[in-house]
PDB file of N, CA and C in Angstrom:
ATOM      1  N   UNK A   1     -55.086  19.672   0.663  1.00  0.00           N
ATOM      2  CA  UNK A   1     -54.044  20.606   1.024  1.00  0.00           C
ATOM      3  C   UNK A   1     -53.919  21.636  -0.094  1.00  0.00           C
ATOM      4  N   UNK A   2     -53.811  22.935   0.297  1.00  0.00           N
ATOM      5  CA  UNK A   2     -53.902  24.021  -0.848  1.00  0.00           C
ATOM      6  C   UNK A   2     -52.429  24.463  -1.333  1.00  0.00           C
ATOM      7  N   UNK A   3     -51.978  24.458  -2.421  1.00  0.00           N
ATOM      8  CA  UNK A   3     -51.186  24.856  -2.389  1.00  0.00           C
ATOM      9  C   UNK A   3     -50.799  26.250  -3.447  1.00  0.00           C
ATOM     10  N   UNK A   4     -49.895  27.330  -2.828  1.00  0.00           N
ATOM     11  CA  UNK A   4     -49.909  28.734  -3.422  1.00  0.00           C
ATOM     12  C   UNK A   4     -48.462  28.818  -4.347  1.00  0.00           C
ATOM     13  N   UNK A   5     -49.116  29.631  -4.997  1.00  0.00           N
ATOM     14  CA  UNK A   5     -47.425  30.146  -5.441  1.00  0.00           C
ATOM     15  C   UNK A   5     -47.064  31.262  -4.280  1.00  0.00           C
ATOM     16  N   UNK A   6     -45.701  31.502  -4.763  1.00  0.00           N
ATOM     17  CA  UNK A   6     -45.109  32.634  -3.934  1.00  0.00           C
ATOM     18  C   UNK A   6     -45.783  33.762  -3.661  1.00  0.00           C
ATOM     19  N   UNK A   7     -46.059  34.146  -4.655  1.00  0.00           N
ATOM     20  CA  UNK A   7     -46.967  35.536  -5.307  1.00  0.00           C
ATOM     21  C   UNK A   7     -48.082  35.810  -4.768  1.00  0.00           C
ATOM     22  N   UNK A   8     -49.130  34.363  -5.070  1.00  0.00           N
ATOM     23  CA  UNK A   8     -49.782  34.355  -4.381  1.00  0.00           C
ATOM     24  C   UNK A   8     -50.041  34.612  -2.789  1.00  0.00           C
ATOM     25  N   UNK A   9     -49.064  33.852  -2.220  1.00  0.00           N
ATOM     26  CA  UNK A   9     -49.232  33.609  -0.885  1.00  0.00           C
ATOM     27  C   UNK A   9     -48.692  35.344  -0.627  1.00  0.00           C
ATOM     28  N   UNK A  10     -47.804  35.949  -1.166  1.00  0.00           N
ATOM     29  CA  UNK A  10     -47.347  36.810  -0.514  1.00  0.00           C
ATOM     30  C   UNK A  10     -48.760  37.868  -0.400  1.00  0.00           C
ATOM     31  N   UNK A  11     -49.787  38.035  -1.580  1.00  0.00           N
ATOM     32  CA  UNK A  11     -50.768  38.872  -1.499  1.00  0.00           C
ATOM     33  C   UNK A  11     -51.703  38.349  -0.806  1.00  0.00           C
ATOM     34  N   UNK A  12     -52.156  37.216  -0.731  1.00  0.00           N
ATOM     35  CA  UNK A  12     -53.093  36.374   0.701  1.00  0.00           C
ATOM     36  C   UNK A  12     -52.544  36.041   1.841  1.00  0.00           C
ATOM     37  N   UNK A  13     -51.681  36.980   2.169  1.00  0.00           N
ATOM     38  CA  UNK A  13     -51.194  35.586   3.387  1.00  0.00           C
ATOM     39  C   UNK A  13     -51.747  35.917   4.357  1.00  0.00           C
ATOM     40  N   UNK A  14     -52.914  36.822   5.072  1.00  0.00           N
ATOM     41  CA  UNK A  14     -53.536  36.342   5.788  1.00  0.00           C
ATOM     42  C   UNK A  14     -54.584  35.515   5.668  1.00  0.00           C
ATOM     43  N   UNK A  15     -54.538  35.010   4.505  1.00  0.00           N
ATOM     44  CA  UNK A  15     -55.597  33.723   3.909  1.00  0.00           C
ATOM     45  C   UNK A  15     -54.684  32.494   4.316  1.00  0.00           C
ATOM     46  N   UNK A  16     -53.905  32.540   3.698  1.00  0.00           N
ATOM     47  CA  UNK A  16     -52.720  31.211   3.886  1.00  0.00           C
ATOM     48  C   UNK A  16     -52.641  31.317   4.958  1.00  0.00           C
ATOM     49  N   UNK A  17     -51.977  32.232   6.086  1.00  0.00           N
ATOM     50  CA  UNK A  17     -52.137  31.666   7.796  1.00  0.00           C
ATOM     51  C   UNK A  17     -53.857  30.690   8.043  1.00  0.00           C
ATOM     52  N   UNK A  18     -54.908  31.376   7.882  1.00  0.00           N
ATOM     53  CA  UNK A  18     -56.225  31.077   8.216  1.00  0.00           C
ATOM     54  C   UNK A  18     -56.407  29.611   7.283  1.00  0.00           C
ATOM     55  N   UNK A  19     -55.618  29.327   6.295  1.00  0.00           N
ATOM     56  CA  UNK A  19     -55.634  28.056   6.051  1.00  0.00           C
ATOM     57  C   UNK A  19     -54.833  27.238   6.308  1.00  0.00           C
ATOM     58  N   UNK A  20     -53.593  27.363   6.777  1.00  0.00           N
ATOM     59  CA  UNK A  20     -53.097  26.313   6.913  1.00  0.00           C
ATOM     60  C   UNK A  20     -53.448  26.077   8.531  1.00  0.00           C
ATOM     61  N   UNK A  21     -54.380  26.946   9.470  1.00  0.00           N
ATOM     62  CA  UNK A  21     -54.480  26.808  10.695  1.00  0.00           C
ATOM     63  C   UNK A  21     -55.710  25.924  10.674  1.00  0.00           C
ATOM     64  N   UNK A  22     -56.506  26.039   9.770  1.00  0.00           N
ATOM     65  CA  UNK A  22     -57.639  25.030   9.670  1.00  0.00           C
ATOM     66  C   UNK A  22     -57.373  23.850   8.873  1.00  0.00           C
ATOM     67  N   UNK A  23     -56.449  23.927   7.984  1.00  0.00           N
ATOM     68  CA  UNK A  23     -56.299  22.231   7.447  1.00  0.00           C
ATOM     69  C   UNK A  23     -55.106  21.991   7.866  1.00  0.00           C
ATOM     70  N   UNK A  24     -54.561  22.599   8.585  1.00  0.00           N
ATOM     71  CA  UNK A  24     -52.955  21.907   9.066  1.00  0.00           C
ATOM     72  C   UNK A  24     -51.936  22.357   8.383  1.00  0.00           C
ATOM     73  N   UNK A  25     -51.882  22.447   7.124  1.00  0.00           N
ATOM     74  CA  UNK A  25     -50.908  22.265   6.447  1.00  0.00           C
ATOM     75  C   UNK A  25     -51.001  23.204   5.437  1.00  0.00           C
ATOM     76  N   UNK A  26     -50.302  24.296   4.528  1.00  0.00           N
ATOM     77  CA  UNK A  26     -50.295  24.823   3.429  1.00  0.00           C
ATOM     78  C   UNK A  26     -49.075  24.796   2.539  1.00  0.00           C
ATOM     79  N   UNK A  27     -48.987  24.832   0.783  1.00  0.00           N
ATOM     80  CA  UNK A  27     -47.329  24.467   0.558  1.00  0.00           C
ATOM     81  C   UNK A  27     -47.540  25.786  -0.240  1.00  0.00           C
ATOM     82  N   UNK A  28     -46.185  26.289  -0.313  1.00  0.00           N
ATOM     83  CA  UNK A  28     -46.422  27.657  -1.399  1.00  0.00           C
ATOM     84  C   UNK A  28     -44.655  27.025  -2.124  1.00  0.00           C
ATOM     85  N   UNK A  29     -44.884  27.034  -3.363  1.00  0.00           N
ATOM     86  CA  UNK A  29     -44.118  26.838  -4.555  1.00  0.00           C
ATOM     87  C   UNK A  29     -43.980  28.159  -5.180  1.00  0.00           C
ATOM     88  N   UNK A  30     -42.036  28.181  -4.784  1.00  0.00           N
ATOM     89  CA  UNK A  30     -41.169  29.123  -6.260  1.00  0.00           C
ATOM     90  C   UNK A  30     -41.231  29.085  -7.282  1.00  0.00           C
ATOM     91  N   UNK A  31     -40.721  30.041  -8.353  1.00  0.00           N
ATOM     92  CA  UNK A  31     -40.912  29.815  -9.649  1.00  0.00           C
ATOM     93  C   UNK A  31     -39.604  29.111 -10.266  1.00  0.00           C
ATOM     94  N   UNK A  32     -38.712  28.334  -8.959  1.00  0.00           N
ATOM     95  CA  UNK A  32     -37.835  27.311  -9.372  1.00  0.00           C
ATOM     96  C   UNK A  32     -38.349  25.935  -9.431  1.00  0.00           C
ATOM     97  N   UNK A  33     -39.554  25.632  -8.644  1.00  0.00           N
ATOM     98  CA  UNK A  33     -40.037  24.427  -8.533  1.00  0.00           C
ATOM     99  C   UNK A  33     -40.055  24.321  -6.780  1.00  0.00           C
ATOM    100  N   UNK A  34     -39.147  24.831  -6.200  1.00  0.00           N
ATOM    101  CA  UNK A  34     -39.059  24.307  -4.455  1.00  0.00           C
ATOM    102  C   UNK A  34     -40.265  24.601  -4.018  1.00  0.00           C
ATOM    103  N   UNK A  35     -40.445  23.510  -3.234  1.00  0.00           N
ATOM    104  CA  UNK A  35     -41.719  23.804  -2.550  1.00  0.00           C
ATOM    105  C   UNK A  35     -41.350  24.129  -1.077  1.00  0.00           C
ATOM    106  N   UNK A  36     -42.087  24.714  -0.222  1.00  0.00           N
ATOM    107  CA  UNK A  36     -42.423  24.885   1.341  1.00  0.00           C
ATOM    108  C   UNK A  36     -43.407  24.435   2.122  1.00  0.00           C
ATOM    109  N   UNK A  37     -43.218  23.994   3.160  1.00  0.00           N
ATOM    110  CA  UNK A  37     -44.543  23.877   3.671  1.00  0.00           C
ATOM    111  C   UNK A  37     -45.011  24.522   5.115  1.00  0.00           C
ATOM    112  N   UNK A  38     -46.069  25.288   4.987  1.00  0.00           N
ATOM    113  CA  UNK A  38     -46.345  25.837   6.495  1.00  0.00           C
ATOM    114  C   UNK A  38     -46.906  25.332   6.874  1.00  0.00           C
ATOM    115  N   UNK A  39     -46.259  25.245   8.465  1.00  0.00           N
ATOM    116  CA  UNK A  39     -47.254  24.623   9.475  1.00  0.00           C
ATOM    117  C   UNK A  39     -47.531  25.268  10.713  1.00  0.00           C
ATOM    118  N   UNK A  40     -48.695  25.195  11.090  1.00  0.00           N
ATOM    119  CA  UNK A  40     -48.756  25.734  12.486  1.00  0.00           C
ATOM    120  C   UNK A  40     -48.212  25.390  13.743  1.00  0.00           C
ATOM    121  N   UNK A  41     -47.629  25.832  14.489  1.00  0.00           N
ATOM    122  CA  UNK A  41     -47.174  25.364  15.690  1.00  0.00           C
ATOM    123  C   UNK A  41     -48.080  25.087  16.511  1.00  0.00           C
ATOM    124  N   UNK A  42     -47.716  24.182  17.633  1.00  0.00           N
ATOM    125  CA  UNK A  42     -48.822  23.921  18.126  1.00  0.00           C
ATOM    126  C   UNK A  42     -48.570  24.065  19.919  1.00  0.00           C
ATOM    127  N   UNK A  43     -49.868  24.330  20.113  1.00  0.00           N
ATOM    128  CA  UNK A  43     -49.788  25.190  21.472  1.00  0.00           C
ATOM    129  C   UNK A  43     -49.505  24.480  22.979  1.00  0.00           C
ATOM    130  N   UNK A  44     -48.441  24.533  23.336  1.00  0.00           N
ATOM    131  CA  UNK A  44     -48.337  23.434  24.589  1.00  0.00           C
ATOM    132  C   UNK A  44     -48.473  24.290  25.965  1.00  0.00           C
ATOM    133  N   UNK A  45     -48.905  23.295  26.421  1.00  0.00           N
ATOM    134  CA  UNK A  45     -50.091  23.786  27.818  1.00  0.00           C
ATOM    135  C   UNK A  45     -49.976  22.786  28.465  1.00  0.00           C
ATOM    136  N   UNK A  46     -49.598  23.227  29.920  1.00  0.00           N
ATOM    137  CA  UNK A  46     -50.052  21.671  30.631  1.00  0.00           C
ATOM    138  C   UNK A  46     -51.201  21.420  30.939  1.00  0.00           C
ATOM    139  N   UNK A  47     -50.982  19.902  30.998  1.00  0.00           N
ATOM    140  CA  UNK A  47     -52.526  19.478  31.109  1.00  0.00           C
ATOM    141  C   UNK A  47     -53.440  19.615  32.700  1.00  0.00           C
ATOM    142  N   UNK A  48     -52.211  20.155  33.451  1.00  0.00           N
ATOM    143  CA  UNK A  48     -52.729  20.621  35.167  1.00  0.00           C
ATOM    144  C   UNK A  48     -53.340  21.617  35.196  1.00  0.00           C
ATOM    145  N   UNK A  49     -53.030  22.781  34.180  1.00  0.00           N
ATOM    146  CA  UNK A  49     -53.527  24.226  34.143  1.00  0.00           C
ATOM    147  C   UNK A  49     -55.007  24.480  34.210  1.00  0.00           C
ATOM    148  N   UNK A  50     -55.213  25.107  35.362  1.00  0.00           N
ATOM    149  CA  UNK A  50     -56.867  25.193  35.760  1.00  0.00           C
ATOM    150  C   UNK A  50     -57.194  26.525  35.716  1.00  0.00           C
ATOM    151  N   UNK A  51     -58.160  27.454  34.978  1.00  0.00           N
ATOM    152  CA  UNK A  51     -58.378  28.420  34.649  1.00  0.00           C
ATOM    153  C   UNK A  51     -58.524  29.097  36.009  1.00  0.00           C
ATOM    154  N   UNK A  52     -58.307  30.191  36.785  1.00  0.00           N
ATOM    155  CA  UNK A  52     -59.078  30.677  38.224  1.00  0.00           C
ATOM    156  C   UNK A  52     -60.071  31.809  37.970  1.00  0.00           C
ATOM    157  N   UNK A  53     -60.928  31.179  38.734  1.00  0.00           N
ATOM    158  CA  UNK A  53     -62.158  32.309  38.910  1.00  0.00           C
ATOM    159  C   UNK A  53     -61.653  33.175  39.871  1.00  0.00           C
ATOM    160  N   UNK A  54     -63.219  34.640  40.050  1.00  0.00           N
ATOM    161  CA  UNK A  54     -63.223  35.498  40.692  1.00  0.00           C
ATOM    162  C   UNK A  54     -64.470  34.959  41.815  1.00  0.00           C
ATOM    163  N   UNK A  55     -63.850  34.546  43.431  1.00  0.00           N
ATOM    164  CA  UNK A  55     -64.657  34.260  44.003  1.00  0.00           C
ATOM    165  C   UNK A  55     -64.730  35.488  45.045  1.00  0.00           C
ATOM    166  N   UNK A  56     -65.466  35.860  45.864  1.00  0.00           N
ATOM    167  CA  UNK A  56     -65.973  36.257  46.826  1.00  0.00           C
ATOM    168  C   UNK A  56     -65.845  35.126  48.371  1.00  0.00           C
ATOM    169  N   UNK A  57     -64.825  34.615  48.415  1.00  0.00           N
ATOM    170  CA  UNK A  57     -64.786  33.645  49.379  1.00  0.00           C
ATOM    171  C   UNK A  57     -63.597  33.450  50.544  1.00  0.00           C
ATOM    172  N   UNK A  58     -63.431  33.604  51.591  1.00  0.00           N
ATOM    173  CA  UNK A  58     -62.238  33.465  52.386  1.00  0.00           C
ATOM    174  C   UNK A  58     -61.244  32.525  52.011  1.00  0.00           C
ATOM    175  N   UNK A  59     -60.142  32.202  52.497  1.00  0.00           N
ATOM    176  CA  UNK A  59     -59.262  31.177  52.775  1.00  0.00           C
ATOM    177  C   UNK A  59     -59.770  30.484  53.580  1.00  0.00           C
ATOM    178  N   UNK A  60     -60.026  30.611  54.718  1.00  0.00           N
ATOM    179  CA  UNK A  60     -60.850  30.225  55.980  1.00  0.00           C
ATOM    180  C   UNK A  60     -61.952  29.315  55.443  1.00  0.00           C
ATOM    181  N   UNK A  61     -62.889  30.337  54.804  1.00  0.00           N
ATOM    182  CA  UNK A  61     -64.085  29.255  54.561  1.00  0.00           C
ATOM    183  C   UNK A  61     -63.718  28.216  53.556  1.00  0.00           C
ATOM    184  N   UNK A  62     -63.037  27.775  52.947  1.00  0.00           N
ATOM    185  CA  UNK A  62     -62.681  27.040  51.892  1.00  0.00           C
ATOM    186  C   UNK A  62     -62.138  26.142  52.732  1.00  0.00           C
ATOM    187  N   UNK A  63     -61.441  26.034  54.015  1.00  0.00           N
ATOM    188  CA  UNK A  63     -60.549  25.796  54.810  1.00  0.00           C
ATOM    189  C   UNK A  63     -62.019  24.852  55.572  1.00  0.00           C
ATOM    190  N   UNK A  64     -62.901  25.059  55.974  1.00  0.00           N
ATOM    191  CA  UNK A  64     -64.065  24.450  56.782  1.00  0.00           C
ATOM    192  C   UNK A  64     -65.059  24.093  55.796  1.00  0.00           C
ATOM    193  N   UNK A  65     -64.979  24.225  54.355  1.00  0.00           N
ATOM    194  CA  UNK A  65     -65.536  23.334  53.733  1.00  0.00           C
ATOM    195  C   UNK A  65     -65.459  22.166  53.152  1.00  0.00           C
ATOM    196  N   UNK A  66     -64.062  21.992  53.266  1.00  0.00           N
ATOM    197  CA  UNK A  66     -63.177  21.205  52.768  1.00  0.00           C
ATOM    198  C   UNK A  66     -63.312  20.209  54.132  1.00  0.00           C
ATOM    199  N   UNK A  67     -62.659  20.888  55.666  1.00  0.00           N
ATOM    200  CA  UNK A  67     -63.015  19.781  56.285  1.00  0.00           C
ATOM    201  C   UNK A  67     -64.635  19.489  56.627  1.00  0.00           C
ATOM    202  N   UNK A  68     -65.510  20.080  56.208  1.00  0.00           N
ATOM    203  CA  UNK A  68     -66.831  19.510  56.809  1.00  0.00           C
ATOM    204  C   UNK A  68     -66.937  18.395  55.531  1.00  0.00           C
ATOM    205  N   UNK A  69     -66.451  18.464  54.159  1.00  0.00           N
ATOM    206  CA  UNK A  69     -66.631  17.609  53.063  1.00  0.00           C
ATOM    207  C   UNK A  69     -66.218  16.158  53.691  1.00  0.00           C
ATOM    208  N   UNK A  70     -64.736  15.924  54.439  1.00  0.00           N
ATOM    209  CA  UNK A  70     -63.989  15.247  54.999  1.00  0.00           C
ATOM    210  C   UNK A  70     -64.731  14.435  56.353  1.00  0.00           C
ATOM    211  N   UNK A  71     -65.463  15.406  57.056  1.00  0.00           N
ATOM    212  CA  UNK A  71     -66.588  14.392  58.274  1.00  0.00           C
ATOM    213  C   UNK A  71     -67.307  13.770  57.517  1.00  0.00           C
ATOM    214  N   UNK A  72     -67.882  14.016  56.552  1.00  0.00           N
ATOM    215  CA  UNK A  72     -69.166  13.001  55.995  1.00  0.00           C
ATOM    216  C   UNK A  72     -68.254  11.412  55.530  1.00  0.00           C
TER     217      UNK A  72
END
């Protein structure tokens, strides 16, 4: 885990985002001693979510493929 001073982090911090998104975790320390710690949030999605394509295909035909799938 890396950890920055203030100073630091304030002149990298698009380093410090890009690290604490790859190791999880980054701490950046005041020049009182307090420490912080960043973390990334994390991305919630359901797990039903199905990307949709671009088809070229009726309602209809999807509709008689589905039942011809269903005769077999």
């Amino acid at each position: 885990m890396q950890v920055y001073t203030y100073s630091e982090a304030r002149q990298k911090f698009a380093v410090v985002l890009e690290q604490a998104e790859s190791t999880g975790k980054v701490l950046i320390r005041r020049k009182d001693g307090r420490t912080f710690a960043l973390i990334p949030e994390k991305v919630v999605s359901s797990p039903l979510y199905v990307p949709s394509i671009k088809a070229n295909i009726t309602t209809q035909e999807i509709v008689d493929i589905i039942r011809e799938g269903r005769e077999r």
